[in-house]
N, C-alpha and C. Protein backbone atom coordinates (compact mmCIF):
# COMPACT_ATOMS: atom_id res chain seq x y z
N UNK A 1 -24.73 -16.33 -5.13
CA UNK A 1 -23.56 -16.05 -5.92
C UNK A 1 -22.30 -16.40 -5.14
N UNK A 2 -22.40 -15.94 -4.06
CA UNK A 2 -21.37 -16.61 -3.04
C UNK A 2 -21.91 -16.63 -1.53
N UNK A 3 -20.48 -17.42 -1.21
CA UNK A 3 -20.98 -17.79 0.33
C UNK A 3 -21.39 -16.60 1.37
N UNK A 4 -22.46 -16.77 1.95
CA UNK A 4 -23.32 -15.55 2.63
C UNK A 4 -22.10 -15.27 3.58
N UNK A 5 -21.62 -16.35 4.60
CA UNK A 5 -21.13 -16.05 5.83
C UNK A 5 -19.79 -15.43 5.55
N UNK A 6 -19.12 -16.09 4.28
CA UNK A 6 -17.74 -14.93 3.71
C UNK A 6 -18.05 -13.32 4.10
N UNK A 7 -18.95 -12.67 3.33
CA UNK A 7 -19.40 -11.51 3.26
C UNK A 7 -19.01 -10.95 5.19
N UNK A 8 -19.13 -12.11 6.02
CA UNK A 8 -19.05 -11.51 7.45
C UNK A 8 -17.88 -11.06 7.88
N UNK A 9 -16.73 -12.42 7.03
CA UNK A 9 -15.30 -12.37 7.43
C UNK A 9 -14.83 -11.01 7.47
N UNK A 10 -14.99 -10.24 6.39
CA UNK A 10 -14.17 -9.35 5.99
C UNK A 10 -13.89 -8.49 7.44
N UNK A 11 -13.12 -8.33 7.68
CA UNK A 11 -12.91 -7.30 8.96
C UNK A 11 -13.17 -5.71 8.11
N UNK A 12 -13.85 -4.83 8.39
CA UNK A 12 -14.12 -3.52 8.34
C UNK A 12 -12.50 -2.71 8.83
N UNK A 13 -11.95 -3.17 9.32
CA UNK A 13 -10.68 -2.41 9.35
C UNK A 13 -9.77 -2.41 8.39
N UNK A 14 -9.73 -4.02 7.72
CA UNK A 14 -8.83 -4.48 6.54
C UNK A 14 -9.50 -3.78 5.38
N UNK A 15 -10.72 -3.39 5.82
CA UNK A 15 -11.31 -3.34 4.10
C UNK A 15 -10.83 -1.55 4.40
N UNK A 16 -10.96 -0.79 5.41
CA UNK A 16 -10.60 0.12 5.36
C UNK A 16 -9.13 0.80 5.06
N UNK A 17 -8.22 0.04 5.78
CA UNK A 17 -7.07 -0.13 5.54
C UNK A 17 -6.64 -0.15 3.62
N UNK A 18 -7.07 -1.30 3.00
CA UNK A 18 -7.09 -1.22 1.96
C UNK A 18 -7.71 -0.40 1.11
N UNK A 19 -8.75 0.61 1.60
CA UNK A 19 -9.60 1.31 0.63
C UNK A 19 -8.42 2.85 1.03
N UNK A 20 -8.08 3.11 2.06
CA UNK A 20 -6.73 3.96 2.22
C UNK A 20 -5.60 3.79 1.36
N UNK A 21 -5.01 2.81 1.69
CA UNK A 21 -3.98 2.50 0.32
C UNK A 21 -4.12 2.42 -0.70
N UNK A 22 -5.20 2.15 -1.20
CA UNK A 22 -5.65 2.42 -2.93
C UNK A 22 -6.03 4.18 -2.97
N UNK A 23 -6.44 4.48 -2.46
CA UNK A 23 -6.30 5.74 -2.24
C UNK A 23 -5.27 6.73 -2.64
N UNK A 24 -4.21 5.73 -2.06
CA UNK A 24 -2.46 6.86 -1.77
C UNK A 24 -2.26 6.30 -3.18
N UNK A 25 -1.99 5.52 -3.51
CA UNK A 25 -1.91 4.54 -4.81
C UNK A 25 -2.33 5.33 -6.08
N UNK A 26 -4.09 5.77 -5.55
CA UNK A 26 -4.19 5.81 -7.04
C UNK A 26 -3.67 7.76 -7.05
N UNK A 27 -3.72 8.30 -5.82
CA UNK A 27 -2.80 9.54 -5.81
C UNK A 27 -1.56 9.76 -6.64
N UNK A 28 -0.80 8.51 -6.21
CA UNK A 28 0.48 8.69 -6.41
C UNK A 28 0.87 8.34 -7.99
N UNK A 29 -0.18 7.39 -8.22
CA UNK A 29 -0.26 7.05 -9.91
C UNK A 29 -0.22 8.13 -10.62
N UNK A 30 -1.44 8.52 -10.53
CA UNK A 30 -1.93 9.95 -11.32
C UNK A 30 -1.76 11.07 -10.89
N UNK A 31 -1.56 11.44 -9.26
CA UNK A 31 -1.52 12.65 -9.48
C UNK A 31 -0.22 13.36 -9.49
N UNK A 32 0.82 12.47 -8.87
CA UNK A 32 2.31 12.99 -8.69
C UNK A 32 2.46 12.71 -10.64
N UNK A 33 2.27 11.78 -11.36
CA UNK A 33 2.77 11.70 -12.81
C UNK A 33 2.11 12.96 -13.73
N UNK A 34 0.82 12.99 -13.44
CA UNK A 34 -0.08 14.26 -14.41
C UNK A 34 0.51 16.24 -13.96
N UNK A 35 0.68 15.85 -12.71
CA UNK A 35 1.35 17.29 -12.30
C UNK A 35 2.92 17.35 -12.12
N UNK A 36 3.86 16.68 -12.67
CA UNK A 36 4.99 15.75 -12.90
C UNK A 36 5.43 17.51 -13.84
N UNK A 37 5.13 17.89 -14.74
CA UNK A 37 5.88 18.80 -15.41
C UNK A 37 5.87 20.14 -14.92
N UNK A 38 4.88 20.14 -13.59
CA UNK A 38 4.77 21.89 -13.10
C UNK A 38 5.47 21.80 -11.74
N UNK A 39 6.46 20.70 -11.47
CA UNK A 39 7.56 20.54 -10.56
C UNK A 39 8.36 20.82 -10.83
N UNK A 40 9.22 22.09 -11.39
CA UNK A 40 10.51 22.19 -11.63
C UNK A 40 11.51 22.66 -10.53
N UNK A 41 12.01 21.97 -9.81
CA UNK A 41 13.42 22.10 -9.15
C UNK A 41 14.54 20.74 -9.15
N UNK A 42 15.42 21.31 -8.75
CA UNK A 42 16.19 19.82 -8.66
C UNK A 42 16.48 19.25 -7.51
N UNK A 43 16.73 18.15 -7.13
CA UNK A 43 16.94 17.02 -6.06
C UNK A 43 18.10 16.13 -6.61
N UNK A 44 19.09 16.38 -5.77
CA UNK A 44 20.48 15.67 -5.90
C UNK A 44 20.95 15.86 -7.46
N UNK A 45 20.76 16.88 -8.16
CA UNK A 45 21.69 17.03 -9.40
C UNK A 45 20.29 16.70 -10.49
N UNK A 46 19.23 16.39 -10.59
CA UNK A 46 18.43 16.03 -11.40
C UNK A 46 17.01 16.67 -11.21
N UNK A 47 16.33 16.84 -12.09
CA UNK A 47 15.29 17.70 -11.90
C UNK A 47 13.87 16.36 -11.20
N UNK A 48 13.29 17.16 -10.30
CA UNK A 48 12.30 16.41 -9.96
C UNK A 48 11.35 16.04 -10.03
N UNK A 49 10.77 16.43 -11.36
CA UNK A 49 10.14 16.00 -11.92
C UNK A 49 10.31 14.26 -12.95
N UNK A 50 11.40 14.95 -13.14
CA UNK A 50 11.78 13.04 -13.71
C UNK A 50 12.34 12.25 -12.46
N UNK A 51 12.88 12.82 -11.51
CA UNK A 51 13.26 12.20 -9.83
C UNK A 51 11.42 11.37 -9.55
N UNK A 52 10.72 12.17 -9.60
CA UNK A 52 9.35 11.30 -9.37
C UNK A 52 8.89 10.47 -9.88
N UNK A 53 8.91 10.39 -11.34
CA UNK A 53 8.52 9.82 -12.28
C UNK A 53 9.16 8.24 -12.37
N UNK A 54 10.47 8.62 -12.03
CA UNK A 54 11.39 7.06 -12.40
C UNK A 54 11.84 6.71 -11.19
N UNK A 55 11.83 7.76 -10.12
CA UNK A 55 11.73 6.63 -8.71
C UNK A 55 10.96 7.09 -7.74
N UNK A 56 10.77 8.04 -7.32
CA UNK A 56 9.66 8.50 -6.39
C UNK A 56 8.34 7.38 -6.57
N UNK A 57 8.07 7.31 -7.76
CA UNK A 57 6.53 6.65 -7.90
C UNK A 57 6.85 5.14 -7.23
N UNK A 58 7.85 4.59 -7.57
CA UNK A 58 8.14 3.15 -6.90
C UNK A 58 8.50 3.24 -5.48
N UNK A 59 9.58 4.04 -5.14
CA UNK A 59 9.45 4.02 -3.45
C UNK A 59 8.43 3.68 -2.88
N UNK A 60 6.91 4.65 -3.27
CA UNK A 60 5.95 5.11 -2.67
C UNK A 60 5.04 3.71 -2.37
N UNK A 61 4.97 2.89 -3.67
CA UNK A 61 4.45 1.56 -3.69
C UNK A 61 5.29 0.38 -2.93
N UNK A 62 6.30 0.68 -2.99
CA UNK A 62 7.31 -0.47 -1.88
C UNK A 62 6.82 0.19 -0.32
N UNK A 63 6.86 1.66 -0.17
CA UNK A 63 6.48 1.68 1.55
C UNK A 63 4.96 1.54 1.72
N UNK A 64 4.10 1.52 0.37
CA UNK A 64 2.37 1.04 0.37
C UNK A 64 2.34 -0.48 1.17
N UNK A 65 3.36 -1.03 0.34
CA UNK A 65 3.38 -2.83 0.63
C UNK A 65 3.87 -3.18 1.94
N UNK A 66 4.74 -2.29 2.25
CA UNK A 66 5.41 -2.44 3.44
C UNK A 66 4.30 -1.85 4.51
N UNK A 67 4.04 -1.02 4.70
CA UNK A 67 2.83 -0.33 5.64
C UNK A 67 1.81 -1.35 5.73
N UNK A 68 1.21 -1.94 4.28
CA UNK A 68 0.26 -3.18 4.34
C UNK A 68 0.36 -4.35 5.14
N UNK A 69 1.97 -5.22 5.06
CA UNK A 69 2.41 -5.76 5.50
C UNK A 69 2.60 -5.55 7.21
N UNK A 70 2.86 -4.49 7.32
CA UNK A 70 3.28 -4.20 8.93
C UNK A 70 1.97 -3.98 9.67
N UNK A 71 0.78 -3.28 9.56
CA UNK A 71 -0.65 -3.41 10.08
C UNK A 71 -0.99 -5.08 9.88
N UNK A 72 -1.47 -5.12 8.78
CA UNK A 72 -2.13 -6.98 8.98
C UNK A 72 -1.21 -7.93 9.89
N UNK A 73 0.44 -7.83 10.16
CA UNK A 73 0.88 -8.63 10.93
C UNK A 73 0.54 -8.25 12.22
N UNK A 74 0.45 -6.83 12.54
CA UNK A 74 -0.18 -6.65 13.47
C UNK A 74 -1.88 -6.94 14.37
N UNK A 75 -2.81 -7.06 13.27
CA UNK A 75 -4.04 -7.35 13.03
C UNK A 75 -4.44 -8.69 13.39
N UNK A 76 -3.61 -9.58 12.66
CA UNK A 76 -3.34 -11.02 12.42
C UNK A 76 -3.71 -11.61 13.84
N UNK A 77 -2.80 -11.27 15.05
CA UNK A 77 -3.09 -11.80 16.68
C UNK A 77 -4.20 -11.52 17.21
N UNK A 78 -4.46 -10.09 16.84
CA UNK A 78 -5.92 -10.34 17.40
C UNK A 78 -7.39 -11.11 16.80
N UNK A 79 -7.11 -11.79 15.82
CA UNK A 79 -7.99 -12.54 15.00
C UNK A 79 -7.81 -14.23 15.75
N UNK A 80 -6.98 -14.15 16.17
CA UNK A 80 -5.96 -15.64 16.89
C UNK A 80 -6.31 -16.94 15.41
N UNK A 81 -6.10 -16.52 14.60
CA UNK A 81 -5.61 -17.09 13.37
C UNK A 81 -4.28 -17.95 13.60
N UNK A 82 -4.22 -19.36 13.40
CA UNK A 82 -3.50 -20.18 13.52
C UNK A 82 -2.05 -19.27 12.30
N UNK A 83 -0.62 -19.64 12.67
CA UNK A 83 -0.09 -19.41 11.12
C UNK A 83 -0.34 -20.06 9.67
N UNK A 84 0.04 -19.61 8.46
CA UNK A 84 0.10 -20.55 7.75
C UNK A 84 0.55 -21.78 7.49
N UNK A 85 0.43 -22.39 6.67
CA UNK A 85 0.62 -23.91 6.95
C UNK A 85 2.76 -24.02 6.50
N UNK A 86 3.32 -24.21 7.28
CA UNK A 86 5.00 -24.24 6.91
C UNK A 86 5.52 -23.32 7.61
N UNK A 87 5.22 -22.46 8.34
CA UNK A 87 5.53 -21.35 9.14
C UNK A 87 5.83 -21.88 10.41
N UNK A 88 6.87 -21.54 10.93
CA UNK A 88 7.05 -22.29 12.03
C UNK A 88 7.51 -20.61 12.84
N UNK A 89 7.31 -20.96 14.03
CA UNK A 89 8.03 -19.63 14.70
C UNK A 89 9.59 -20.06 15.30
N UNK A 90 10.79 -19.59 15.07
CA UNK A 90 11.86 -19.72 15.26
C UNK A 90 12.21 -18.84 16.79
């Protein structure tokens, strides 16, 4: 079905890494939105329950991407993976 030796690539850290962040992800999807109405206080003039809903939930996925981003660049050297192709180091 597919290539056997792919199946090797995968680094066990990346796959872990990613099975963590889907994790926080699918937390933050469902569980901050479903328990969203038994939050009542306010944060900066607005109640926080709609504070979560209309931006809390996006922060959370911008610092997911960002956290993603900042491990694999880290990861990346010890693999000694050439850069991508147009990447030049400045």
């Amino acid at each position: 079905m597919g290539d056997p030796e792919a199946q090797e690539k995968h680094d066990p850290r990346v796959l872990a890494l990613k099975a963590g962040l889907l994790a926080v992800w699918a937390f933050v999807t469902f569980g901050f939105c479903f328990f969203a109405r038994d939050l009542q206080f306010m944060v900066a003039g607005w109640p926080f329950d709609y504070w979560m809903a209309a931006q809390g939930a996006v922060l959370m996925f911008i610092a997911i991407v960002a956290l993603y981003a900042a491990v694999m660049k880290r990861l990346a050297p010890e693999d000694n993976l050439p850069p991508p192709a147009g990447v030049t180091d400045a």
